[in-house]
C-alpha atoms as a PDB file:
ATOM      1  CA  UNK A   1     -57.824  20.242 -91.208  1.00  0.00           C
ATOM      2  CA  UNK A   2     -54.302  21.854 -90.267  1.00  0.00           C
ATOM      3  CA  UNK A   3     -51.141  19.615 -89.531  1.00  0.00           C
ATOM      4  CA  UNK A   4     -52.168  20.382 -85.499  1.00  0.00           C
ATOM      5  CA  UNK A   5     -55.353  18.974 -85.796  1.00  0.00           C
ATOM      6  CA  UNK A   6     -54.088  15.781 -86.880  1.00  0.00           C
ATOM      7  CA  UNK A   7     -51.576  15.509 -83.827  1.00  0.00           C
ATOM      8  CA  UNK A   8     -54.388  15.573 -81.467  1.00  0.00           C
ATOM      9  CA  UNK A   9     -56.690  12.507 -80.582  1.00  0.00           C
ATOM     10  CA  UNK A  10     -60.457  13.078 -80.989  1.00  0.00           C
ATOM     11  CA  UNK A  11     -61.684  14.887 -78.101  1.00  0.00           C
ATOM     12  CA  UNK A  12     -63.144  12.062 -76.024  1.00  0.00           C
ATOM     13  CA  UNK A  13     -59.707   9.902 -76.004  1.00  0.00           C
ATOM     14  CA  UNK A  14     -57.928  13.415 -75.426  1.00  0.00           C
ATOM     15  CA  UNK A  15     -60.755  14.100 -72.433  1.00  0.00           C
ATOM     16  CA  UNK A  16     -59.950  11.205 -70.694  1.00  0.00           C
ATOM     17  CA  UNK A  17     -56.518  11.493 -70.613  1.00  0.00           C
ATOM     18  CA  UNK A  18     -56.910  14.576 -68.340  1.00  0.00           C
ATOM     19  CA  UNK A  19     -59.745  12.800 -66.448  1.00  0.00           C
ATOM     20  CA  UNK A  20     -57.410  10.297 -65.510  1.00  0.00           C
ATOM     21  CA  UNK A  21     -54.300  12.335 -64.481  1.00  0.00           C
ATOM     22  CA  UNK A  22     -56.861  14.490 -62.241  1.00  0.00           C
ATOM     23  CA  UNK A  23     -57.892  11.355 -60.564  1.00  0.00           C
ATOM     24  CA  UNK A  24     -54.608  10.140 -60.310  1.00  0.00           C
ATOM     25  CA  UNK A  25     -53.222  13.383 -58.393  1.00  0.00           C
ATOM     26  CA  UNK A  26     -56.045  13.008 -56.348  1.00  0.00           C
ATOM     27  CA  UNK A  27     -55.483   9.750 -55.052  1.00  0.00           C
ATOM     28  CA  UNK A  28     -51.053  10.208 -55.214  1.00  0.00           C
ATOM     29  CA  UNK A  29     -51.098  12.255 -52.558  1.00  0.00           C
ATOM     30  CA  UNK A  30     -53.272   9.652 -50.126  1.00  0.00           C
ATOM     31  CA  UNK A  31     -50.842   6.816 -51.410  1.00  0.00           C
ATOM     32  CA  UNK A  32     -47.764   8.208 -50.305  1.00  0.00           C
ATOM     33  CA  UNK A  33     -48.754   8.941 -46.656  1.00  0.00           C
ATOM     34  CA  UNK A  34     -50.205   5.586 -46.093  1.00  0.00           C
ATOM     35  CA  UNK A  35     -46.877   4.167 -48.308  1.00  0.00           C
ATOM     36  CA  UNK A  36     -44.722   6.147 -45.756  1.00  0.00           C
ATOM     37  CA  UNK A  37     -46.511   5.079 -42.812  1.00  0.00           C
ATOM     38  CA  UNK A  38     -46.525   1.512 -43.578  1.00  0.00           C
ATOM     39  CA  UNK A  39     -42.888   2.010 -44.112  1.00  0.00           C
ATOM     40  CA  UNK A  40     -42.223   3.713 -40.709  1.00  0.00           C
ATOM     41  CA  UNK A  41     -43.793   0.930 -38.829  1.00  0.00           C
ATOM     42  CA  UNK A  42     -42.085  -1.861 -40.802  1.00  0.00           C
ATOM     43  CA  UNK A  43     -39.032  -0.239 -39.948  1.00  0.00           C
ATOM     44  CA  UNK A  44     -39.830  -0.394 -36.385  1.00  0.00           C
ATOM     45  CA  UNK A  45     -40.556   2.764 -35.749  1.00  0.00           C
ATOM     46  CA  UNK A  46     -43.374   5.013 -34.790  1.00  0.00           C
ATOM     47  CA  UNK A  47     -45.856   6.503 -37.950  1.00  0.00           C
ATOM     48  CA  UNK A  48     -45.368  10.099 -35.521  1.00  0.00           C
ATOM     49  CA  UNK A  49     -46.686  13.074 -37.199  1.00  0.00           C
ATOM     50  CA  UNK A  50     -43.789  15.317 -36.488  1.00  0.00           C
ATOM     51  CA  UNK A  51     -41.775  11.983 -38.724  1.00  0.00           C
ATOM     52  CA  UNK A  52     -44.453  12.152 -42.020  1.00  0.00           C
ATOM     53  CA  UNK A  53     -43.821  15.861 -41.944  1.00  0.00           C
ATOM     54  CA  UNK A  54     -40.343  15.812 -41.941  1.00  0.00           C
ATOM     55  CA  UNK A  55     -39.780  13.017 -44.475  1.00  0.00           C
ATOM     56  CA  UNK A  56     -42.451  14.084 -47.034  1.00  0.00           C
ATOM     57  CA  UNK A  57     -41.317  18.076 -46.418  1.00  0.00           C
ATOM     58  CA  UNK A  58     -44.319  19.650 -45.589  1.00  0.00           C
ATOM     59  CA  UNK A  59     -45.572  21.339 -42.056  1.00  0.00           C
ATOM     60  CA  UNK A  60     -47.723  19.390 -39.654  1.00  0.00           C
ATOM     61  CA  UNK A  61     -50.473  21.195 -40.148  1.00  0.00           C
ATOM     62  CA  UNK A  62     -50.793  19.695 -43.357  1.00  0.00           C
ATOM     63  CA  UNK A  63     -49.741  16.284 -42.356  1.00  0.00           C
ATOM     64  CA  UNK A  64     -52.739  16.960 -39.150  1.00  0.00           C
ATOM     65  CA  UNK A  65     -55.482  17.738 -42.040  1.00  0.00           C
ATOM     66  CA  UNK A  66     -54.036  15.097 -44.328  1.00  0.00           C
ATOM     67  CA  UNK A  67     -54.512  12.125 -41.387  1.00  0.00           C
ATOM     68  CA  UNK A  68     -58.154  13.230 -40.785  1.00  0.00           C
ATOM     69  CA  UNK A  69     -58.911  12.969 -44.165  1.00  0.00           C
ATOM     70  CA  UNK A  70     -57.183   8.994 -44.296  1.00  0.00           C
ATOM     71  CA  UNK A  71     -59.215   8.752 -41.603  1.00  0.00           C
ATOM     72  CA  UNK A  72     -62.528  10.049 -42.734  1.00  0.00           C
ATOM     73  CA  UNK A  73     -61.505   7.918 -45.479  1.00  0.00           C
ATOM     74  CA  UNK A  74     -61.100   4.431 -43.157  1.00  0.00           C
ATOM     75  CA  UNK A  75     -57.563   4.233 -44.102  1.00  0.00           C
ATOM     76  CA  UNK A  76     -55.545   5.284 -40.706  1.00  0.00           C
ATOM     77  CA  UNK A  77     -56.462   5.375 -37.527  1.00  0.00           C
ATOM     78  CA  UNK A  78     -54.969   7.658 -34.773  1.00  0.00           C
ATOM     79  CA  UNK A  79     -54.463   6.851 -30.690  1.00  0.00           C
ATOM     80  CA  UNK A  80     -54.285   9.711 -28.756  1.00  0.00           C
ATOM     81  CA  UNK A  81     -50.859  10.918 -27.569  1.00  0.00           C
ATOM     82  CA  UNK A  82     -49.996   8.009 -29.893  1.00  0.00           C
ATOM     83  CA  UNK A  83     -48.840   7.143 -33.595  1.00  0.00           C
ATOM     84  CA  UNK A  84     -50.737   6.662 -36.457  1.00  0.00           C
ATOM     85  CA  UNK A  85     -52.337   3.208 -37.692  1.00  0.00           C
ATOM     86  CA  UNK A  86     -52.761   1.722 -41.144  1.00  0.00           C
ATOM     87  CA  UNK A  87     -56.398  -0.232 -41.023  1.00  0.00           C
ATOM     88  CA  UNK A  88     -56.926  -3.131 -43.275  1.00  0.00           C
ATOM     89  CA  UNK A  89     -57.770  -0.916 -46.165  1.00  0.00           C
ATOM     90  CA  UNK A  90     -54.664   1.293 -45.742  1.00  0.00           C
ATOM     91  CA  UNK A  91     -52.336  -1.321 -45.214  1.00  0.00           C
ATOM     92  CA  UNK A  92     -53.463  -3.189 -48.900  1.00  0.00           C
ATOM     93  CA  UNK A  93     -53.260   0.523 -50.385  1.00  0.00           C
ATOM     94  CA  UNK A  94     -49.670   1.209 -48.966  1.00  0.00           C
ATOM     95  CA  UNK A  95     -48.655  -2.323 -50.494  1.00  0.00           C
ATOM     96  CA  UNK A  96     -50.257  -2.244 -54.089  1.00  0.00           C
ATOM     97  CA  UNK A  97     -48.558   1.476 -53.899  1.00  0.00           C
ATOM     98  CA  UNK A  98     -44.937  -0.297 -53.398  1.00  0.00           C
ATOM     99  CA  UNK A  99     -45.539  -2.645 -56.359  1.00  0.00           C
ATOM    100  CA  UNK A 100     -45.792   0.188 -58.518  1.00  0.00           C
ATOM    101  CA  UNK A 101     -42.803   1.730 -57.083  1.00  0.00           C
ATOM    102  CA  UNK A 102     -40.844  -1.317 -57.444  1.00  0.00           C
ATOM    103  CA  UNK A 103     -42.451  -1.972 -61.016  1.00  0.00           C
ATOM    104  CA  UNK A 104     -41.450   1.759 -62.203  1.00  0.00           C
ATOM    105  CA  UNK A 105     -38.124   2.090 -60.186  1.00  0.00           C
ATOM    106  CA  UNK A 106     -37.027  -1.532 -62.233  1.00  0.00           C
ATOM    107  CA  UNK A 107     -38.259  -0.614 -65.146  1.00  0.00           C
ATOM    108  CA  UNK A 108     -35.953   3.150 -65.360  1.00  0.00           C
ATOM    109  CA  UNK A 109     -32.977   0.516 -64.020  1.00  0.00           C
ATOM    110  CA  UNK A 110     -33.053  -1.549 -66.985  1.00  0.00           C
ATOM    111  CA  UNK A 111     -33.286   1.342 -69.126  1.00  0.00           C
ATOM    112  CA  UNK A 112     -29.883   2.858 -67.652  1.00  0.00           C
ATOM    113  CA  UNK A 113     -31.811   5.403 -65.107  1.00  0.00           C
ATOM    114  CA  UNK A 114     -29.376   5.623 -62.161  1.00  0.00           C
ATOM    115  CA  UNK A 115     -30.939   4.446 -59.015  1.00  0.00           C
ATOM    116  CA  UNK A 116     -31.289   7.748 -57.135  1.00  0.00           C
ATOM    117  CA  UNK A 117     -33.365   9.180 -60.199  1.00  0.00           C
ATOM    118  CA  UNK A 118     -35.094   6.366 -61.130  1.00  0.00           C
ATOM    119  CA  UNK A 119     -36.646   6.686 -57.027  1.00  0.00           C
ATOM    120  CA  UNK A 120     -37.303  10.507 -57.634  1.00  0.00           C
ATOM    121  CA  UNK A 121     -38.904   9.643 -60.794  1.00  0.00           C
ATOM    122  CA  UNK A 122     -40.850   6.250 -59.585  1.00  0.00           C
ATOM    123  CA  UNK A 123     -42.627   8.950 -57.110  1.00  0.00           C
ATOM    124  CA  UNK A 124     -44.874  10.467 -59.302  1.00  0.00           C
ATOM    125  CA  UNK A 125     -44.690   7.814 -62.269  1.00  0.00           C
ATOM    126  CA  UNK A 126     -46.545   5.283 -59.993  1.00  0.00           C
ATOM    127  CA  UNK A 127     -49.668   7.208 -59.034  1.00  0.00           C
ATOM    128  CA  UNK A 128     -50.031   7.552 -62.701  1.00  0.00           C
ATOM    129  CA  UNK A 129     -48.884   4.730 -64.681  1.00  0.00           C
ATOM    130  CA  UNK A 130     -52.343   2.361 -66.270  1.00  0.00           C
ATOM    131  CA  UNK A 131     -52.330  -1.281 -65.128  1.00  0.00           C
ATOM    132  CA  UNK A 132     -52.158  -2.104 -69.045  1.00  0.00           C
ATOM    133  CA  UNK A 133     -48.469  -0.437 -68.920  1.00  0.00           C
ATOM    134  CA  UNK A 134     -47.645  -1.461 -65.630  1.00  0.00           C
ATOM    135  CA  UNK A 135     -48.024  -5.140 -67.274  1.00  0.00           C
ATOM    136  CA  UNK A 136     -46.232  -3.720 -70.234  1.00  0.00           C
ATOM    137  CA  UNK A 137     -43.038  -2.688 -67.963  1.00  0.00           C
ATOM    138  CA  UNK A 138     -43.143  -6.093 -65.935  1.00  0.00           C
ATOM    139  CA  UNK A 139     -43.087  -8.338 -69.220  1.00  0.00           C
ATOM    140  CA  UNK A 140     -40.048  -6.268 -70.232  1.00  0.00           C
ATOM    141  CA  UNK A 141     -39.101  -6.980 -67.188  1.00  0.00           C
ATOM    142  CA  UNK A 142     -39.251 -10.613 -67.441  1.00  0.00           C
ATOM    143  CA  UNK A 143     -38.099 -10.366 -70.785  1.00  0.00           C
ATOM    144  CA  UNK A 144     -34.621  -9.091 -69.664  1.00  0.00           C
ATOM    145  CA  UNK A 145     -35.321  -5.502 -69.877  1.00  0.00           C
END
């Protein structure tokens, strides 16, 4: 066995640590449009698709593919010549989504993160972060950081 070999963890633990980051990327991207759009509407605005593209950077095209998908999926719903909806489903996505965004954002606070990189950072932290260190982060939390 060579010194590398024993930094690695046996294959299954080390195969579903990938397994989870793919599933993780493939569900981010789903929770920040319906995080977005619940946020447009709570701000009293319209979820338009010319808004999502502008505020996540990206061209409408993708945000247009993107909503059927959340759609297909039973998460938005679209009127035409109107905004975009949040079902039931979406809505409780959008908010579990913003509790690990608080969670994370909190958490880099208390360590010293300043607040405009602890946001950046909370972005792709969230989608990726296990409940078991979620909980982890909130005790520390309670704890005092």
């Amino acid at each position: 066995m060579t010194d590398s070999d024993a930094d690695l963890p046996d294959a299954e633990l080390h195969a579903e640590g990938f397994r989870k980051t793919r599933e993780a990327q493939r569900t981010a991207l789903a929770e920040d449009y319906v995080e977005l759009i619940a946020d447009l509407i709570e701000s009293g605005q319209e979820a338009r698709q010319v808004d999502i593209a502008a505020r996540l950077g990206v061209a409408q095209p993708t945000v247009a593919r993107m909503l059927d998908r959340l759609a297909a999926d039973g998460l938005v719903y679209r009127k035409p010549y109107r905004a975009v909806f949040l079902t039931d489903a979406g809505r409780r996505i959008a908010e579990e989504s913003r509790e690990r965004h608080r969670t994370v954002v909190a958490f880099l606070r208390s360590l010293g993160v300043s607040a405009d990189t602890a946001r950046i950072d909370a972005e792709g932290i969230e989608h990726h972060v296990s409940a078991e260190t979620l909980d982890a982060f909130r005790r520390s939390l309670a704890q005092g950081g």
